[in-house]
Protein backbone atom coordinates (compact mmCIF):
# COMPACT_ATOMS: atom_id res chain seq x y z
CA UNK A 1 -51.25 133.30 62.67
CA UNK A 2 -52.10 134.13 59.08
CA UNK A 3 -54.73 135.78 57.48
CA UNK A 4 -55.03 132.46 55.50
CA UNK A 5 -55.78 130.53 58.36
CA UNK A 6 -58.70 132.27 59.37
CA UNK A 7 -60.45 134.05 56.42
CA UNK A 8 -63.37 132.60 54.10
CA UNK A 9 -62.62 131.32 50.69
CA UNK A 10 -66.22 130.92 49.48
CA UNK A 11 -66.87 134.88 48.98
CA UNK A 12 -70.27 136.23 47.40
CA UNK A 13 -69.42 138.37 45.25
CA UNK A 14 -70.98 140.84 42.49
CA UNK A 15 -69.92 142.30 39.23
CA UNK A 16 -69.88 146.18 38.49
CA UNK A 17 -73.43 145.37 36.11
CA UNK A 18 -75.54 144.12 39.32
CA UNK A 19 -78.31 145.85 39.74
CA UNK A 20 -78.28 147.21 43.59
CA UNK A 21 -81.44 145.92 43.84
CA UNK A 22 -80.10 142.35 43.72
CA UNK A 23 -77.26 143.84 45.49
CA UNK A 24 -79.38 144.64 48.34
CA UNK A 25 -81.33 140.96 48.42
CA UNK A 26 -78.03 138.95 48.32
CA UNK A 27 -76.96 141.02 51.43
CA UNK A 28 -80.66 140.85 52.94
CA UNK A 29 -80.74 136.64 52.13
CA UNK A 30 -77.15 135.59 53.11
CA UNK A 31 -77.56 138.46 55.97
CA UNK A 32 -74.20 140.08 55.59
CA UNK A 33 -73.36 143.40 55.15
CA UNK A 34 -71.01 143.98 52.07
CA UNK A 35 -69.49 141.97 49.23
CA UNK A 36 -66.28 142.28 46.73
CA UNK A 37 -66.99 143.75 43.59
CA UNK A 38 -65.32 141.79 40.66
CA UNK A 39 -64.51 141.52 37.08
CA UNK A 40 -64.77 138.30 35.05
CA UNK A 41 -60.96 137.77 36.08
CA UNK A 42 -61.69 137.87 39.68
CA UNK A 43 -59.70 140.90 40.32
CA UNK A 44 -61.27 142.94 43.26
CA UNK A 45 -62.63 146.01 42.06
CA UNK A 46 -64.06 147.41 45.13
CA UNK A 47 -66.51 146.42 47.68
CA UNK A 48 -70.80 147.75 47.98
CA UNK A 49 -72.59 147.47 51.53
CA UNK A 50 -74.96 148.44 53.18
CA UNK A 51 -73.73 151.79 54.07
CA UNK A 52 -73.67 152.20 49.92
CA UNK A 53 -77.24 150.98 49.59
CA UNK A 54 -78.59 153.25 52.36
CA UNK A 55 -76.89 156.49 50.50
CA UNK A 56 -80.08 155.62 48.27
CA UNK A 57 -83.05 155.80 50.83
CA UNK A 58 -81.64 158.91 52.67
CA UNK A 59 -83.76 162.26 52.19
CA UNK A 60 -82.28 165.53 50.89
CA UNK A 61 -81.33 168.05 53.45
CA UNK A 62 -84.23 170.80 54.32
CA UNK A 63 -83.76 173.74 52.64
CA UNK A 64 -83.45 176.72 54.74
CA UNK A 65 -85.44 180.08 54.05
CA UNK A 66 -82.55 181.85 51.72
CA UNK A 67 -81.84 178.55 49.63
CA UNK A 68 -85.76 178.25 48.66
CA UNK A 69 -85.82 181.89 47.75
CA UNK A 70 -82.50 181.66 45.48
CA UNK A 71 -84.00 178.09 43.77
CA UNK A 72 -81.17 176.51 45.01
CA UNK A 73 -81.51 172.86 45.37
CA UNK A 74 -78.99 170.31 46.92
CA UNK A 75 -76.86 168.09 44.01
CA UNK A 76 -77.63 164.48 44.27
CA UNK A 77 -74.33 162.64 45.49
CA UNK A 78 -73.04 160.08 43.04
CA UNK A 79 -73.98 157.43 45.13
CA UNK A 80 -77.63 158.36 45.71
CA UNK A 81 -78.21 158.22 41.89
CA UNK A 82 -76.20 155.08 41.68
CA UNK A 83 -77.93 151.54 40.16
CA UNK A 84 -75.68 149.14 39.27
CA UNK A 85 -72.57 148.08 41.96
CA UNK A 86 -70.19 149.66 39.89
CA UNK A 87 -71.58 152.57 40.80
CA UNK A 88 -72.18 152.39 43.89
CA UNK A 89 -69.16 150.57 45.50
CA UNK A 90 -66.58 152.24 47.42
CA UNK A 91 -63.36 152.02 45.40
CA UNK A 92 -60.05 151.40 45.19
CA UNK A 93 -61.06 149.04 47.60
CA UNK A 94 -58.75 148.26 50.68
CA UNK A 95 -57.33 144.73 50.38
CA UNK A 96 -55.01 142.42 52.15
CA UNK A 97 -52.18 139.40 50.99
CA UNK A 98 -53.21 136.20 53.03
CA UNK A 99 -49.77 135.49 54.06
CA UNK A 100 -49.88 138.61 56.21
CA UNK A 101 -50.43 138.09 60.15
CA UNK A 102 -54.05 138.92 61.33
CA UNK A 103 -52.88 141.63 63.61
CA UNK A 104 -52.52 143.35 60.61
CA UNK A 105 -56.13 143.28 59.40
CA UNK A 106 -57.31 143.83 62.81
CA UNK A 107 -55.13 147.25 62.36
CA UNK A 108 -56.85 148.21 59.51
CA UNK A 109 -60.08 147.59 60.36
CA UNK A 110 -59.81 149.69 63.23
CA UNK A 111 -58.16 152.70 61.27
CA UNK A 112 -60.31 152.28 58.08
CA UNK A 113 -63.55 151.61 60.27
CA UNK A 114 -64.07 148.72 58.14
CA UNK A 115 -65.70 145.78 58.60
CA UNK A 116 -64.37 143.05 56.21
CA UNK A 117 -61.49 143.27 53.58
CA UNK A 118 -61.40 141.66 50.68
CA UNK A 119 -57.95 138.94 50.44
CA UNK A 120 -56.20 139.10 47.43
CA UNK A 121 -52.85 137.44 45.78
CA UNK A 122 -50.01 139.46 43.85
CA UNK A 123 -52.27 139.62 41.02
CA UNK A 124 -55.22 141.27 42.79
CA UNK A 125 -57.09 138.19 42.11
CA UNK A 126 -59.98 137.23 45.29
CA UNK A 127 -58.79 134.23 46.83
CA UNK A 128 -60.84 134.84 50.26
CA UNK A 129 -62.36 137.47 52.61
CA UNK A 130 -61.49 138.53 56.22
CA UNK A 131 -64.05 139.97 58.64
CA UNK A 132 -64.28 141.31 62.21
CA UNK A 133 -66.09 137.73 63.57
CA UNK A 134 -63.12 136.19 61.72
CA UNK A 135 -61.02 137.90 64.12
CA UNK A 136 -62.99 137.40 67.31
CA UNK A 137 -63.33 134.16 66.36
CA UNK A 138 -59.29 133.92 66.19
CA UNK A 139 -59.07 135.40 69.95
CA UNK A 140 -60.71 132.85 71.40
CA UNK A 141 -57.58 130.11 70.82
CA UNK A 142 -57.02 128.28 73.43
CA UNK A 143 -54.23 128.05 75.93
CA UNK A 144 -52.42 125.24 73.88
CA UNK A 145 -52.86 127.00 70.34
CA UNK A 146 -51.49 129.93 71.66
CA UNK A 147 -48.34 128.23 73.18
CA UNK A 148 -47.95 126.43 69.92
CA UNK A 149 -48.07 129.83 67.93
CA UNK A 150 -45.54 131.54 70.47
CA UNK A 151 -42.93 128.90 70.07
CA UNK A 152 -43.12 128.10 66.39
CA UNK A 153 -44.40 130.86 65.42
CA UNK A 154 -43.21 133.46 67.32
CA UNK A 155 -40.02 132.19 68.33
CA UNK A 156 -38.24 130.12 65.76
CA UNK A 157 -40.04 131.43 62.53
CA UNK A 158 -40.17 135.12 63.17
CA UNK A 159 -37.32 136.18 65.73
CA UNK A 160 -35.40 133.09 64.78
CA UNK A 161 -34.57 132.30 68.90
CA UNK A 162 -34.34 128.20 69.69
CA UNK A 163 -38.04 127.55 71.51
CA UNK A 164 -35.96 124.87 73.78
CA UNK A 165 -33.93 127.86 75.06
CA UNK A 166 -37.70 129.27 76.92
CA UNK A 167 -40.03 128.13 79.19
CA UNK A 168 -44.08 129.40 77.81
CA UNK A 169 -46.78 128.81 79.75
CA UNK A 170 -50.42 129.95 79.11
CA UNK A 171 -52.88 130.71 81.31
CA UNK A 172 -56.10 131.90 80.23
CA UNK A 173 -54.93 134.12 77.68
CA UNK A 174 -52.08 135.33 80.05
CA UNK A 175 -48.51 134.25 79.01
CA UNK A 176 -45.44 134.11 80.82
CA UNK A 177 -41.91 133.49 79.26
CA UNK A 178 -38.57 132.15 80.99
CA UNK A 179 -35.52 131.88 79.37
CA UNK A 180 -32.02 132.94 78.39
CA UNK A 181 -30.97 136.27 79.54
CA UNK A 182 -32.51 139.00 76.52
CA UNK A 183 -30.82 142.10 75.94
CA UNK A 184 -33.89 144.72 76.81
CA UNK A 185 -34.48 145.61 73.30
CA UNK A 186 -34.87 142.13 72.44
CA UNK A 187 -37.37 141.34 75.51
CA UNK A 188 -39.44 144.41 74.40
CA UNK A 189 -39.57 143.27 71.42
CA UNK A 190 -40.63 139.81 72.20
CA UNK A 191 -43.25 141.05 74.50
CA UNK A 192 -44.66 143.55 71.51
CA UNK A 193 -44.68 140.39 68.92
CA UNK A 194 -46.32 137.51 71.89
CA UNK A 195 -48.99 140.61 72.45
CA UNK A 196 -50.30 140.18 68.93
CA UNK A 197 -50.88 136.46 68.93
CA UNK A 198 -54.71 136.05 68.89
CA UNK A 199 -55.89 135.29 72.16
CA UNK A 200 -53.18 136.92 73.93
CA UNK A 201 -54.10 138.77 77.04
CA UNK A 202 -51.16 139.59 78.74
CA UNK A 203 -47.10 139.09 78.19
CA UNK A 204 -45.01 138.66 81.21
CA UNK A 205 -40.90 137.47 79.90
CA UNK A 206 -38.47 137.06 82.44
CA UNK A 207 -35.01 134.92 82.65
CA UNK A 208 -35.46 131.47 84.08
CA UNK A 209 -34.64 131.32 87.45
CA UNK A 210 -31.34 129.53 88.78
CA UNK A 211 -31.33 126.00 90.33
C-alpha cells in the first residue's frame, strides 16, 4: 500500500505571513494539531503546530541567586518571539513522495516523533498530507484487503514471484503462506516484506504440503 492511497489531499495550509494568531484558531477550529507552511507555488516550506505555538505561552526559567546578582537574564528563543508562521515553523520540513509504501512514513514518524508529514511530488509541490490516524486507520484492513495486497502487491509487483505458485490465507491479521520451496534468504525476506502490509499481525511461510 501507498502513501497515496491513504493520505488527505485537501490540506489546510498557511503561508510564512500568517499571523500565529490565526495560526493558532485554524488549528483550534478544524481541531488539528499542525499544518504545511507554503509559498504561493505550493512548495512546502515547513510545517507550525502546536508544539510551535506553545514555545510562545511558556515562562522564562527562574533565575537562581548568582544570575540575579550578575543581571543576567535568559535570551528569548527565536520561537518565543516569533509572530508570523514563517517564523515560527519548524523547517526544512520532513516530507514524503506518495508513491512510497506507508511503512515508510510509519518509520519516520516513529524516529522523527512526528505526527503528520507533509506529501510532496519531485517538485516539492503539496499534493496531500499523511498522519498517524491515517495509518491506524490503514491497519485495520481487513482479511481480504490484506490477501489482495500480499499477492499483487507483495508478490508479483515487488518480489516479482507468480501469486498462483502460493497458497495466502488471512486470519485476523495473521497470515500464513504455502508454496514453492524458497531458498531461506528468499523466505526471510518474504516474511520481512508480508510483515509491513498494514494490518499484518503475524507471517507464518512454509512449502505446501505434498498430496
Amino acid at each position: 500500500m501507498r502513501i497515496a492511497d491513504i493520505m488527505t489531499t485537501e490540506v489546510l495550509t498557511v503561508t510564512p505571513d500568517t499571523s500565529l494568531k490565526a495560526v493558532a484558531e485554524l488549528l483550534a477550529e478544524r481541531r488539528i494539531s499542525g499544518a504545511p507552511v507554503v509559498d504561493t507555488d505550493g512548495h512546502v516550506l515547513g510545517v507550525v503546530s502546536e508544539a510551535d505555538i506553545l514555545a510562545k505561552e511558556r515562562r522564562p526559567r527562574p533565575q537562581n541567586r548568582m544570575e540575579r546578582f550578575l543581571g543576567y537574564h535568559e535570551p528569548v528563543s527565536a520561537k518565543a518571539a516569533a509572530r508570523t508562521a514563517g517564523e515560527a515553523m519548524t523547517s526544512p520540513a520532513v516530507t514524503v513522495a506518495p508513491d512510497r509504501r506507508v511503512d515508510a512514513a510509519a518509520a519516520i514518524m516513529l524516529d522523527r516523533q512526528i505526527n503528520r508529514i507533509p506529501v510532496v511530488d519531485r517538485t516539492g509541490v503539496l499534493v496531500g498530507l499523511v498522519t498517524r490516524a491515517d495509518l491506524v486507520r490503514a491497519f485495520v484492513h481487513d482479511d481480504v484487503q490484506i490477501t489482495a495486497e500480499i499477492r499483487d502487491g507483495v508478490l508479483l509487483h515487488e518480489l516479482w514471484l507468480d501469486p498462483k505458485e502460493f497458497d495466502v490465507e488471512v486470519a485476523g491479521g495473521e497470515v500464513t503462506v504455502s508454496g514453492r520451496t524458497l531458498s531461506d534468504d528468499e523466505r526471510e525476506l518474504l516474511v520481512r516484506r508480508i510483515a509491513l502490509v498494514p494490518g499484518v499481525v503475524a507471517v507464518e511461510v512454509r512449502e505446501r504440503a505434498l498430496v
